[in-house]
N, C-alpha and C. Protein backbone atom coordinates (compact mmCIF):
# COMPACT_ATOMS: atom_id res chain seq x y z
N UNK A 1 0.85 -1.20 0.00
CA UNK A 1 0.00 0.00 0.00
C UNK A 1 0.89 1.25 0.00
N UNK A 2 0.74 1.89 -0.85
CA UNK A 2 1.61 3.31 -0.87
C UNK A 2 0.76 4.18 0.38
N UNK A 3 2.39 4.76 0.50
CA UNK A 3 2.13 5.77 2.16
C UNK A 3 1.30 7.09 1.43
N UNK A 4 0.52 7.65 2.62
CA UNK A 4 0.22 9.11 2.42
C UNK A 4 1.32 10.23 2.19
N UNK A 5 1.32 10.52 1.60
CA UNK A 5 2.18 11.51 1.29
C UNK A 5 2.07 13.29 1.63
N UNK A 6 0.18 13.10 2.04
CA UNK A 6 0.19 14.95 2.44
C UNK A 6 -0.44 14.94 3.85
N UNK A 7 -0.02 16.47 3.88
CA UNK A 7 -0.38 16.60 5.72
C UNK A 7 -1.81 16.28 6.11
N UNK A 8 -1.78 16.52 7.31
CA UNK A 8 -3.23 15.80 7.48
C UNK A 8 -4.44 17.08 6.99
N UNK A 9 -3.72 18.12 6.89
CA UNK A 9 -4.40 19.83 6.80
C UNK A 9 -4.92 19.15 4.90
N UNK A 10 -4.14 19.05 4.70
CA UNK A 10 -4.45 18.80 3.29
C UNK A 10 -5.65 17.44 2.64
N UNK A 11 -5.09 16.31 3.78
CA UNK A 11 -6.14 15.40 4.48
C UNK A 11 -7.07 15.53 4.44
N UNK A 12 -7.32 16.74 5.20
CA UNK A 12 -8.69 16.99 6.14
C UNK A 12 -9.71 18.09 4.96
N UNK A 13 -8.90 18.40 4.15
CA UNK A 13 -9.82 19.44 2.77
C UNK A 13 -10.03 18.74 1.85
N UNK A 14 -9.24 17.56 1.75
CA UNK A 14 -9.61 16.38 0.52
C UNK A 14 -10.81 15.53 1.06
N UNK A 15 -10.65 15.59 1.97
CA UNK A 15 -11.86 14.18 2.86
C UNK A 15 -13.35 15.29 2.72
N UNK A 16 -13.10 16.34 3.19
CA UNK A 16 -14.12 17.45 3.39
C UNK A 16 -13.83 18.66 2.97
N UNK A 17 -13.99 18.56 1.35
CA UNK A 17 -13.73 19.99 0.95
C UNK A 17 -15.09 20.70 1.56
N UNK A 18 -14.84 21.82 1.29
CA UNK A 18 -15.46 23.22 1.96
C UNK A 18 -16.00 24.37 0.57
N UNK A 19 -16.90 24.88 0.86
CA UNK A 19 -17.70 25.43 -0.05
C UNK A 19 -17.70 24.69 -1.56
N UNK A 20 -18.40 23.62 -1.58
CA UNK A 20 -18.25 23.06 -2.61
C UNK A 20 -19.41 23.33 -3.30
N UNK A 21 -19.46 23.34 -4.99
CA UNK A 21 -20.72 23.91 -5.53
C UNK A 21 -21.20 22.96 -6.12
N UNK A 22 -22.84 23.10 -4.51
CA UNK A 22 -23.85 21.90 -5.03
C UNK A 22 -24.73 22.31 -5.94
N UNK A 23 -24.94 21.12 -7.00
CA UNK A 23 -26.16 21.92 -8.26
C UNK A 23 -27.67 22.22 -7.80
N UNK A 24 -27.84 21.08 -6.41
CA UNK A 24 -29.14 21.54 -5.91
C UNK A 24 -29.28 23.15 -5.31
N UNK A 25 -28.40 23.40 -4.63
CA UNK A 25 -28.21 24.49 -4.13
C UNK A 25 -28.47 25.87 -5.16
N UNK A 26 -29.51 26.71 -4.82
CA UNK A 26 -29.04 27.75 -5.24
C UNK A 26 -28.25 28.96 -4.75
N UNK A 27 -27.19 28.96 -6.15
CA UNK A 27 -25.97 29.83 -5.69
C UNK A 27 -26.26 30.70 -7.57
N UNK A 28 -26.47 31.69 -7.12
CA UNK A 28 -26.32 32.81 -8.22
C UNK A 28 -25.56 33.66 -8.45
N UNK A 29 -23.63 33.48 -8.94
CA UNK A 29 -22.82 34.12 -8.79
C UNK A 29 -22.80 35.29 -9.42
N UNK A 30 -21.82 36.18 -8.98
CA UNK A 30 -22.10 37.17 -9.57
C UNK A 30 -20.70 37.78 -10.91
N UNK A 31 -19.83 36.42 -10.41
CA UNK A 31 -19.08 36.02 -11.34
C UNK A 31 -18.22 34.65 -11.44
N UNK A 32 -17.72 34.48 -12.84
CA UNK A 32 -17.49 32.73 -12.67
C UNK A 32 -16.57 32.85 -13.51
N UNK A 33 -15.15 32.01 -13.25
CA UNK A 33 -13.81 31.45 -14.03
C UNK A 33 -14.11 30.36 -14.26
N UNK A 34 -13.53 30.01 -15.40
CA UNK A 34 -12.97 28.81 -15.87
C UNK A 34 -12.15 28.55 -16.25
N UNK A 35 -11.11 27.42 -15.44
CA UNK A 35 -9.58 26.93 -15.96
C UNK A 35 -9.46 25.75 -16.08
N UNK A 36 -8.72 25.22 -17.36
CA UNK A 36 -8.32 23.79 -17.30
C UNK A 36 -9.38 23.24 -18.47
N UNK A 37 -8.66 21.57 -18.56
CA UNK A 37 -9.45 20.96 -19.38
C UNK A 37 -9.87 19.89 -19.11
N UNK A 38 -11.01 19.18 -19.56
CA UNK A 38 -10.73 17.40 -18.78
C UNK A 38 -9.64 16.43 -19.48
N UNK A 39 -9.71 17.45 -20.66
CA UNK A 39 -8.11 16.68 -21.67
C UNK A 39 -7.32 16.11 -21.04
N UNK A 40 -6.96 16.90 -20.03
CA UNK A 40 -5.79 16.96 -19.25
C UNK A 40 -5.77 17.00 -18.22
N UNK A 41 -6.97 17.09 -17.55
CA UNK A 41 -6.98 15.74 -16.44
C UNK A 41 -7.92 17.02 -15.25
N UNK A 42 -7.32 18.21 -15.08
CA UNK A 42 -7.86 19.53 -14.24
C UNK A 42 -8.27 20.66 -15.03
N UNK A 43 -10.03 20.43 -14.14
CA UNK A 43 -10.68 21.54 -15.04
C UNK A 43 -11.35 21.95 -13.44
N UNK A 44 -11.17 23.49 -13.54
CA UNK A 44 -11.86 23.88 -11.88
C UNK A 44 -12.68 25.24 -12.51
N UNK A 45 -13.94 25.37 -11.99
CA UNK A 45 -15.12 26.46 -11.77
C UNK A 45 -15.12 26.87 -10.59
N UNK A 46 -15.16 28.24 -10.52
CA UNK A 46 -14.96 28.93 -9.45
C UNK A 46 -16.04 30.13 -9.92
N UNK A 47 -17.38 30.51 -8.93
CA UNK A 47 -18.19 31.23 -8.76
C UNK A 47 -18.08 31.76 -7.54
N UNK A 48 -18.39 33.38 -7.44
CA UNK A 48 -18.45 34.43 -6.59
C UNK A 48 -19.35 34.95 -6.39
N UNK A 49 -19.85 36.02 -4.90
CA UNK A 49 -20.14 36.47 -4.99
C UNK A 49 -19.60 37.85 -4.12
N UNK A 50 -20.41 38.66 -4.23
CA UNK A 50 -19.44 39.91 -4.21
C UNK A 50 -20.20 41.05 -3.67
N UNK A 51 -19.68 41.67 -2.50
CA UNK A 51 -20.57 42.50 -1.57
C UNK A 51 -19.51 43.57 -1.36
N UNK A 52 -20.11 44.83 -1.39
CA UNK A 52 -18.94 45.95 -1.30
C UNK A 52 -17.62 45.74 -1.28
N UNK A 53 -17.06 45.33 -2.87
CA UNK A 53 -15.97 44.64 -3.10
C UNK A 53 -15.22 43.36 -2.36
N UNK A 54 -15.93 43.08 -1.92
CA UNK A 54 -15.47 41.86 -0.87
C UNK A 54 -16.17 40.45 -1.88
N UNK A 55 -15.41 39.73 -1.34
CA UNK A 55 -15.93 38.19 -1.92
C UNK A 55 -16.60 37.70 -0.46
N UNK A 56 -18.12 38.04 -0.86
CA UNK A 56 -19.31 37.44 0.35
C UNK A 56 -19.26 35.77 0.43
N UNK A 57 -19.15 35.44 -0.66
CA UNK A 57 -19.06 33.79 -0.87
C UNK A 57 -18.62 33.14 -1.72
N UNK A 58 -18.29 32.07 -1.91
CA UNK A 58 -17.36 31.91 -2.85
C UNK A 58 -18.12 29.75 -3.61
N UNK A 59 -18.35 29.63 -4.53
CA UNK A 59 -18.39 27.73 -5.02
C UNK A 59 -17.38 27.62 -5.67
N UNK A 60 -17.08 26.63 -5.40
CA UNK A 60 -16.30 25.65 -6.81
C UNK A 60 -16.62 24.30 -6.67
N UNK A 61 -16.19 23.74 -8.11
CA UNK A 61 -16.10 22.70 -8.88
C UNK A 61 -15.09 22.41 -9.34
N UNK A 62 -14.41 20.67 -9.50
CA UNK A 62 -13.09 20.64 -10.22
C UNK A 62 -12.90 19.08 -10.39
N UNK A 63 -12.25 18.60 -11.33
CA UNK A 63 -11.93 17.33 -11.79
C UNK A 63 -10.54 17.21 -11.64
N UNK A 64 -10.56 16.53 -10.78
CA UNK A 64 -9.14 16.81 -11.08
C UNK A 64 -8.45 15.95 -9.51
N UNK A 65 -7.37 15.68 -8.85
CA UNK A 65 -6.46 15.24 -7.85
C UNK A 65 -6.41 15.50 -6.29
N UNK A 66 -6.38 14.82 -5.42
CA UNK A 66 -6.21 15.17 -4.36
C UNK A 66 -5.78 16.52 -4.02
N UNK A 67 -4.63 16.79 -4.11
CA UNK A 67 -3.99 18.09 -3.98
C UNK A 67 -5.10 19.32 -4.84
N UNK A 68 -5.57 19.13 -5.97
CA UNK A 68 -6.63 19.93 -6.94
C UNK A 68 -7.46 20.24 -5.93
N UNK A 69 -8.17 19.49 -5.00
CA UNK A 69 -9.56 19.41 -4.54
C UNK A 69 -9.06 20.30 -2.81
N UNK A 70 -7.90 19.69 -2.63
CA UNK A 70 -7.51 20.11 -1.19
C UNK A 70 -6.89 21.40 -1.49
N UNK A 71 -6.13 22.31 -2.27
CA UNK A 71 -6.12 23.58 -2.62
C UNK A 71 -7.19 24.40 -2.80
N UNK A 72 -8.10 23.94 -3.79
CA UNK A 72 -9.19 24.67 -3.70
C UNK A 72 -10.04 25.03 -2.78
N UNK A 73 -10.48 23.78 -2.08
CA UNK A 73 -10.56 24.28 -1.01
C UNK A 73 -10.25 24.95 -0.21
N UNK A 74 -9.05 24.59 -0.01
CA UNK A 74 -7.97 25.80 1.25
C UNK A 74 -8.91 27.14 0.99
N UNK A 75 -8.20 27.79 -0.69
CA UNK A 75 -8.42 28.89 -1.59
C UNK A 75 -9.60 29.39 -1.20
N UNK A 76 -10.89 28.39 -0.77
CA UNK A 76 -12.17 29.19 -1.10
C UNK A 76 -12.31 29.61 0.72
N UNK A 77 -11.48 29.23 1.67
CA UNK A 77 -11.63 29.45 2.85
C UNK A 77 -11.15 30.61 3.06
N UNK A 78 -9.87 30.88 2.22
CA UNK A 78 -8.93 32.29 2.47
C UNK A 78 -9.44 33.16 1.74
N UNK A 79 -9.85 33.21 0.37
CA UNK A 79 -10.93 34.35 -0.32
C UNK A 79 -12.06 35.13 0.12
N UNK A 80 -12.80 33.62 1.42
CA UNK A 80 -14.04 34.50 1.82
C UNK A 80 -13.61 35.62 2.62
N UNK A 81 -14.15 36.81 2.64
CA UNK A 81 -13.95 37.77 3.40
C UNK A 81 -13.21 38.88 2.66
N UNK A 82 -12.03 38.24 1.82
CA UNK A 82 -10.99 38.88 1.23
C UNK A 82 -11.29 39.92 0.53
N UNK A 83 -11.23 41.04 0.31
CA UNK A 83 -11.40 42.22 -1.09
C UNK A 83 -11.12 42.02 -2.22
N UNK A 84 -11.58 42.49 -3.54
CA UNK A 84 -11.57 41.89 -4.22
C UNK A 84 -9.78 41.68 -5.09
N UNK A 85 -9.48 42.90 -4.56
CA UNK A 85 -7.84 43.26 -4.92
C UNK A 85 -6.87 42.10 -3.64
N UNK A 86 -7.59 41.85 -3.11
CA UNK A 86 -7.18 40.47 -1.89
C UNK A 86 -6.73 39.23 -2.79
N UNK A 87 -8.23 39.03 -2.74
CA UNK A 87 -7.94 37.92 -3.69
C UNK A 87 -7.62 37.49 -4.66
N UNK A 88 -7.76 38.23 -5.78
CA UNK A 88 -6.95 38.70 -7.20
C UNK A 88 -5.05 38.34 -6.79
N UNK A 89 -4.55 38.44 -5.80
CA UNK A 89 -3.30 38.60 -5.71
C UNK A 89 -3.02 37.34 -4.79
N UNK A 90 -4.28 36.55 -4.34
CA UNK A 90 -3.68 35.22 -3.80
C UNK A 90 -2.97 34.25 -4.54
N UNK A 91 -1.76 33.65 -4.05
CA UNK A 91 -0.87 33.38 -4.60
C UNK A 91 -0.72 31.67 -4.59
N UNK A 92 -0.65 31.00 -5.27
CA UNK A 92 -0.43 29.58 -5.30
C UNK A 92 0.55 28.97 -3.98
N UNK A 93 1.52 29.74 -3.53
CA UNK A 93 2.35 29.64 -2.75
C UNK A 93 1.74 29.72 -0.94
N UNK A 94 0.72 30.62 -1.17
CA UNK A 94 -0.06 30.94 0.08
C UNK A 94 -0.69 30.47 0.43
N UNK A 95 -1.80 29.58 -0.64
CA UNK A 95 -2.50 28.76 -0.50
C UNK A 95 -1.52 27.25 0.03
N UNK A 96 -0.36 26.83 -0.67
CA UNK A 96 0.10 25.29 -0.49
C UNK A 96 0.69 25.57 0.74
N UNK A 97 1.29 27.07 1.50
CA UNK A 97 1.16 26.95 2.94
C UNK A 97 0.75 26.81 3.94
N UNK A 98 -0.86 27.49 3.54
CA UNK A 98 -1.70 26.97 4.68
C UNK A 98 -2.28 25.61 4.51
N UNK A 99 -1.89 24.95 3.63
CA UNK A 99 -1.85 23.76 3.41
C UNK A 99 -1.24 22.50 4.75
N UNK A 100 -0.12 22.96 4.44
CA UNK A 100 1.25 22.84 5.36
C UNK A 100 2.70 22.05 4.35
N UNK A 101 1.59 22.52 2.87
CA UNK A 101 3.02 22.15 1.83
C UNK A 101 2.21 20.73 1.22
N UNK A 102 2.68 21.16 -0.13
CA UNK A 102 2.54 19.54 -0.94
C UNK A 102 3.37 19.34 -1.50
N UNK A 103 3.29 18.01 -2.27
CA UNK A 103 4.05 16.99 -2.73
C UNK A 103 5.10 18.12 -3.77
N UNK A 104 6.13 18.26 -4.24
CA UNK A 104 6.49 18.79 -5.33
C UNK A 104 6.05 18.53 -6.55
N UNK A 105 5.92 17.95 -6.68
CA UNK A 105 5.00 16.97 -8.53
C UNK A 105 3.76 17.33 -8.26
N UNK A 106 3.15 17.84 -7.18
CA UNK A 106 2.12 18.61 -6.90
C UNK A 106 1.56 19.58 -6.94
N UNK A 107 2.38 20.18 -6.79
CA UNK A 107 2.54 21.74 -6.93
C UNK A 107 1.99 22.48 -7.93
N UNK A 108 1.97 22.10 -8.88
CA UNK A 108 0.85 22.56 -10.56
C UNK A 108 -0.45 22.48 -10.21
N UNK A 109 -0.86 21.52 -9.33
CA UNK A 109 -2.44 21.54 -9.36
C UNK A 109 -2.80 22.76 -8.37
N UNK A 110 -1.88 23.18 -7.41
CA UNK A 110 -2.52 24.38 -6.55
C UNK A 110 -3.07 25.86 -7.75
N UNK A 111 -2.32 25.94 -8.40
CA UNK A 111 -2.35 27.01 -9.37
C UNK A 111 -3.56 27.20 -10.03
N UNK A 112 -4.13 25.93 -10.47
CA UNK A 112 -5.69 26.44 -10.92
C UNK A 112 -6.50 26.75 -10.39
N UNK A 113 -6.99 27.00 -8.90
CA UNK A 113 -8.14 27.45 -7.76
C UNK A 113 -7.45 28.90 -7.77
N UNK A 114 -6.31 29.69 -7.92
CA UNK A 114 -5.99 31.08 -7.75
C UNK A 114 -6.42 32.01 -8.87
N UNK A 115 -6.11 30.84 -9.95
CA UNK A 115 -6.17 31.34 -11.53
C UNK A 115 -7.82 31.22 -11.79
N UNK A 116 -8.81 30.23 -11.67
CA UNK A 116 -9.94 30.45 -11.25
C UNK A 116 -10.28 31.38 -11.03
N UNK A 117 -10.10 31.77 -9.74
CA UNK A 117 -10.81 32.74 -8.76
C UNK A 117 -10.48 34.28 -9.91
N UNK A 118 -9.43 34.45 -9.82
CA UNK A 118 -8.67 35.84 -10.88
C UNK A 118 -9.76 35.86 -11.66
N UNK A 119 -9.71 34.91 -12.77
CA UNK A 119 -11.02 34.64 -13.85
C UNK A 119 -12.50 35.37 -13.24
N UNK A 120 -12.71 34.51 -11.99
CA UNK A 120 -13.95 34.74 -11.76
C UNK A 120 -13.85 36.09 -11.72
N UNK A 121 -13.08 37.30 -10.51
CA UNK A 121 -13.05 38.39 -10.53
C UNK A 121 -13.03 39.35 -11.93
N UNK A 122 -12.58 38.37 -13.05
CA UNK A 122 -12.41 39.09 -14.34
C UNK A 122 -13.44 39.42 -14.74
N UNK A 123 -14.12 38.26 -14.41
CA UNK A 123 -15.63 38.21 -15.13
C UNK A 123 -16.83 39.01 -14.39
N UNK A 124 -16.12 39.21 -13.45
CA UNK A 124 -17.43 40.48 -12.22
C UNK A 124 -17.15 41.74 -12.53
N UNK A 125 -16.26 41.78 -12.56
CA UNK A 125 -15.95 43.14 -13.10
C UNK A 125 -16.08 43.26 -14.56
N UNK A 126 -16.06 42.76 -15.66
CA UNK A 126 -16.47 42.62 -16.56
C UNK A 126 -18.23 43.13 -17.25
N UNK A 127 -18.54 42.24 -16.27
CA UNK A 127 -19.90 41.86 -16.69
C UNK A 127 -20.65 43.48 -15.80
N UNK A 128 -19.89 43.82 -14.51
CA UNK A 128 -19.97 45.47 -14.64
C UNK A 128 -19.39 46.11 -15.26
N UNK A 129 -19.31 46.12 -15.90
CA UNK A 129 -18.57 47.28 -16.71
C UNK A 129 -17.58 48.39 -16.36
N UNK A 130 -16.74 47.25 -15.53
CA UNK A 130 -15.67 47.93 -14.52
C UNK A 130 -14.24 47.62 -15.42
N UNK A 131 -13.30 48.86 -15.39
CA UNK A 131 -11.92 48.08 -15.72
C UNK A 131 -11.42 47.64 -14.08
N UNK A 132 -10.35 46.46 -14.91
CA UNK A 132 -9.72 45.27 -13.87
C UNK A 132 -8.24 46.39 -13.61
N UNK A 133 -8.20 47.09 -12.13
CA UNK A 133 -7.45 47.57 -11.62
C UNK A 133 -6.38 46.85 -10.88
N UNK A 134 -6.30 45.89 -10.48
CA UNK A 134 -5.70 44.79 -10.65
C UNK A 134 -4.52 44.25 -11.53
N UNK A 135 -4.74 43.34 -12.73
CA UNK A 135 -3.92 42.65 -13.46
C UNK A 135 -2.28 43.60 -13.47
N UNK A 136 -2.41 44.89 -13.68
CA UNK A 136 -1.24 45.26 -13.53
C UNK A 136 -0.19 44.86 -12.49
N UNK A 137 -0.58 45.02 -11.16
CA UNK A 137 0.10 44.46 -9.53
C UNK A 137 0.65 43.46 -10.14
N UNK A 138 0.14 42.32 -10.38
CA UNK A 138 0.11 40.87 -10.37
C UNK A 138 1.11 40.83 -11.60
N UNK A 139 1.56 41.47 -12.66
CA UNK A 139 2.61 41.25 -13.98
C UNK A 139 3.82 40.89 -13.58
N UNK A 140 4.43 39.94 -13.66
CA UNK A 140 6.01 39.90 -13.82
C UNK A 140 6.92 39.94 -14.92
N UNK A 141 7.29 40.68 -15.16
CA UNK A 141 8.24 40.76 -16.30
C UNK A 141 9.13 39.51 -16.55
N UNK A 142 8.72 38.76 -17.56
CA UNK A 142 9.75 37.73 -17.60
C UNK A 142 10.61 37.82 -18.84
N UNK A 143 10.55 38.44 -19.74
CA UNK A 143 11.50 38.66 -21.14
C UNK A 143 12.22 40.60 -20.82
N UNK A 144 13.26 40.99 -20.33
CA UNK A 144 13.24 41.79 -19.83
C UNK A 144 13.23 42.81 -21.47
N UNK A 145 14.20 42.25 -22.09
CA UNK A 145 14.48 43.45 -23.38
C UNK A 145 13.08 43.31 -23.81
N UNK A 146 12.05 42.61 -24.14
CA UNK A 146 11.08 43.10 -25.20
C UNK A 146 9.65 43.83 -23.55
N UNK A 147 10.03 43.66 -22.38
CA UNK A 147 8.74 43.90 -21.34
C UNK A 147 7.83 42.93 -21.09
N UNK A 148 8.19 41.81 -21.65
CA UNK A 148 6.88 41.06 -21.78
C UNK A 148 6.71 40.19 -20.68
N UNK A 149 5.28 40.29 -19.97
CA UNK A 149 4.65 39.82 -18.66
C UNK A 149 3.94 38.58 -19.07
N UNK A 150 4.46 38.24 -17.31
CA UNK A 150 3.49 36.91 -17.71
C UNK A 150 1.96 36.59 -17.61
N UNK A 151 1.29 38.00 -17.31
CA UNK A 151 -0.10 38.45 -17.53
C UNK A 151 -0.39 38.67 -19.28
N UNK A 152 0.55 39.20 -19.62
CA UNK A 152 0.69 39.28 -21.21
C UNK A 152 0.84 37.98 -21.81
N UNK A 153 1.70 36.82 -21.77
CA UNK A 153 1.52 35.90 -21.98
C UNK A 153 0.35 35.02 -21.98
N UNK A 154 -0.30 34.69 -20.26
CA UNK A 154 -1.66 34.72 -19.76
C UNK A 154 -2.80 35.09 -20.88
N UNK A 155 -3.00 36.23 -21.29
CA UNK A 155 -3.84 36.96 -21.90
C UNK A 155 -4.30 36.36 -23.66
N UNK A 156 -3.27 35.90 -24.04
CA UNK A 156 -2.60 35.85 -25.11
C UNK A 156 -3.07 34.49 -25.56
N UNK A 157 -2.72 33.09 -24.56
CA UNK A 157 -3.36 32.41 -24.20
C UNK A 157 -4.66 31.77 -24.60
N UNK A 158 -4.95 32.71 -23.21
CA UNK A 158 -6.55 32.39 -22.95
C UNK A 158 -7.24 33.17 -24.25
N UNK A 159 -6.96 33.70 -24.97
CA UNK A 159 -7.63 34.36 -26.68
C UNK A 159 -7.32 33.59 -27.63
N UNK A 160 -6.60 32.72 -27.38
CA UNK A 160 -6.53 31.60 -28.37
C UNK A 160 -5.32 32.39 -29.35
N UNK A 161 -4.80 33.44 -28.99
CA UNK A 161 -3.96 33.72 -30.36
C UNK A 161 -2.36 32.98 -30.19
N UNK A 162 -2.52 32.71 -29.16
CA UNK A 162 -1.08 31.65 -29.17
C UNK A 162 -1.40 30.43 -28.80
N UNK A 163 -0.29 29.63 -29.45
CA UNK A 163 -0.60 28.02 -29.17
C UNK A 163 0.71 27.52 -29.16
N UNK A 164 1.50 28.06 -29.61
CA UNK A 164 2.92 27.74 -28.97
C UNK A 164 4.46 28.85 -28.95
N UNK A 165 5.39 28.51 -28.74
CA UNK A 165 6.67 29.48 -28.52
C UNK A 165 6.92 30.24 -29.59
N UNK A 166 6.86 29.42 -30.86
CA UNK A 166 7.09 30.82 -32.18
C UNK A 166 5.98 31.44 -32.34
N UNK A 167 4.53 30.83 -32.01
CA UNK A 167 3.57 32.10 -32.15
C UNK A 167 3.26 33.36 -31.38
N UNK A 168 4.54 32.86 -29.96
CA UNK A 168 4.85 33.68 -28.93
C UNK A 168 5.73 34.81 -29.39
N UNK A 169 6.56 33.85 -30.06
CA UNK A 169 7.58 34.96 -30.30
C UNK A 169 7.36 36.19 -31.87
N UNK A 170 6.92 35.87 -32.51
CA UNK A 170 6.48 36.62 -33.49
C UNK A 170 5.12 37.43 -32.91
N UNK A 171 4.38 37.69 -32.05
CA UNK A 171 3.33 38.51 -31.82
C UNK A 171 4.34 38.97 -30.74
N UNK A 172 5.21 39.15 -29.36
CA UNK A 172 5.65 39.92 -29.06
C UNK A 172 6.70 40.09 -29.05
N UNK A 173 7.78 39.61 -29.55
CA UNK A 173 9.32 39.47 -29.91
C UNK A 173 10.21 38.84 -28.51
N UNK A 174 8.91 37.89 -27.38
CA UNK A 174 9.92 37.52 -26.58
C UNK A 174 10.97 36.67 -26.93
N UNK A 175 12.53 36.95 -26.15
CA UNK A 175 13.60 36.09 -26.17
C UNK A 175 14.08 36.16 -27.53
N UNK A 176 13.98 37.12 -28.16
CA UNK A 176 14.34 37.49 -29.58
C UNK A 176 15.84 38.83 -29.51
N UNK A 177 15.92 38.98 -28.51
CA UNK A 177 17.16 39.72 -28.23
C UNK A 177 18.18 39.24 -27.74
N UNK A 178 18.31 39.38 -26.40
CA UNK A 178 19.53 38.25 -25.89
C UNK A 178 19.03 37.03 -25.61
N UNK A 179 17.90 36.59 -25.41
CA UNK A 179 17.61 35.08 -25.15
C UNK A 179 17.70 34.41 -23.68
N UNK A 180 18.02 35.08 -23.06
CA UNK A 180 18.39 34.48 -21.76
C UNK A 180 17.29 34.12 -20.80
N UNK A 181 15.97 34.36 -21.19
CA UNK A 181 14.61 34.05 -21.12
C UNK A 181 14.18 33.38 -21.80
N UNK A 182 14.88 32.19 -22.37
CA UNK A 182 13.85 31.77 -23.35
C UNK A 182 13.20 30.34 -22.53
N UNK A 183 14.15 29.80 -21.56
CA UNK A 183 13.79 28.92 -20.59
C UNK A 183 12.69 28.99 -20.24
N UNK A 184 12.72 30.20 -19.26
CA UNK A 184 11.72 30.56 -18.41
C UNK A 184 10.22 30.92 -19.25
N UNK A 185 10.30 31.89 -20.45
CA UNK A 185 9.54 31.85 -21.27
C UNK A 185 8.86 30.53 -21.73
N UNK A 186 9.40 29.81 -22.16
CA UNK A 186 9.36 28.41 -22.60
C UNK A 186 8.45 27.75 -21.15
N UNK A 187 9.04 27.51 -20.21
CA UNK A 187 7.91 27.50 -19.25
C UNK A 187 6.76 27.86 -18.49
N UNK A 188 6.82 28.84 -18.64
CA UNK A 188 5.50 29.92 -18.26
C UNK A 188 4.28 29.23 -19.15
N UNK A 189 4.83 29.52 -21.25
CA UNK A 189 3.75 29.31 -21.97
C UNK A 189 3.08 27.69 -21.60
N UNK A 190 4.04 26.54 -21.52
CA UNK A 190 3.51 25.65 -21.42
C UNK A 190 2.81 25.23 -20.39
N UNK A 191 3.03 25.72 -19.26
CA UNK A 191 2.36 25.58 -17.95
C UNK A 191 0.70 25.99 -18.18
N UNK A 192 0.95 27.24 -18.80
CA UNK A 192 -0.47 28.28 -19.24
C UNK A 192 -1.42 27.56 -20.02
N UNK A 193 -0.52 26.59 -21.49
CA UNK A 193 -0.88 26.14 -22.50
C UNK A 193 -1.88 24.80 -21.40
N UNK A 194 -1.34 24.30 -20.27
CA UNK A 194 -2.10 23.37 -19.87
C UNK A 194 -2.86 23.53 -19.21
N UNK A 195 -2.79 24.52 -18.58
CA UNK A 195 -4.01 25.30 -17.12
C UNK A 195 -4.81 25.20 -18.29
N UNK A 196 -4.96 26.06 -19.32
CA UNK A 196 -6.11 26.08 -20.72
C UNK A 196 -6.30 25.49 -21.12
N UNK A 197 -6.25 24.21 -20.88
CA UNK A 197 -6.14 23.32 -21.35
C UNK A 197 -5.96 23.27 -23.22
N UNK A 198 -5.30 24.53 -23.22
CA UNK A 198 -5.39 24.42 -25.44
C UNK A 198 -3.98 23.15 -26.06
């Protein structure tokens, strides 16, 4: 019998996730992400709702792995309450701490309940007819000579206009100067390419 491998914190959100979104239930968000594919194994829905910029409540849904189900969860415990510029900036890292840490080969599945949630906020503000004050904070510059973020990347993405590294690199000229990003570049897109499942 293979050993357990995660804490019991992580245990205890897999056995009993927390705000989970029942279909009997009515929950009428007031905005909703979607990340992932079943292609590929993690697809997570994340619905909000949203009270003087605050996230009043929070569902999700997700296919996907122990660690998938026990992050998200965590995620939807630390969001409630949060502002909406709170949660927008929760970090994959914050979540697998209050975890108390997962597996390393694990570690990819925390990322879709943050990226979710972002989505969902995209889409609330959206659907008001608000610009996302936000996405800027959250950019990291990862190609330094051409500027290019990995919200820009992100973006790029999820529009379907990229699908791989040269279609990366000909729409913004990353790693086309000195190159010394092209690693990291190279990983960002494919990580992205799978959260999207495209």
């Amino acid at each position: 019998m293979s050993q357990w491998v995660y804490t019991d914190v992580v245990k205890d959100h897999f056995m009993n996730p927390r705000n989970l979104w029942d279909e009997k239930e009515n929950f009428e968000p007031d905005g909703v992400g979607e990340v992932g594919s079943l292609a590929c194994g993690d697809q997570m829905r994340v619905g909000i709702k949203v009270e003087n910029d605050k996230i009043a409540s929070l569902r999700w849904l997700t296919y996907g792995c122990a660690s998938a189900i026990a992050s998200t969860s965590m995620m939807s415990e630390l969001a409630v309450g949060m502002t909406l510029e709170e949660a927008y900036h929760l970090t994959p890292d914050v979540i697998t701490k209050a975890l108390g840490g997962l597996p390393e080969h694990k570690f990819h599945c925390s990322v879709l309940g943050d990226k979710a949630l972002r989505a969902a906020i995209d889409d609330y503000l959206e659907k008001n007819g608000r610009e996302n004050p936000f996405k800027a904070h959250t950019a990291k510059i990862i190609c330094e000579c051409k500027g290019v973020t990995d919200v820009q990347i992100e973006e790029l993405v999820k529009s379907d206009k990229v699908k791989n590294f040269e279609e990366l690199q000909a729409l913004t000229g990353a790693s086309t100067a000195c190159g010394k990003c092209k690693a990291q570049i190279k990983e960002t897109l494919d990580e992205l390419l799978h959260i999207y499942g495209k």
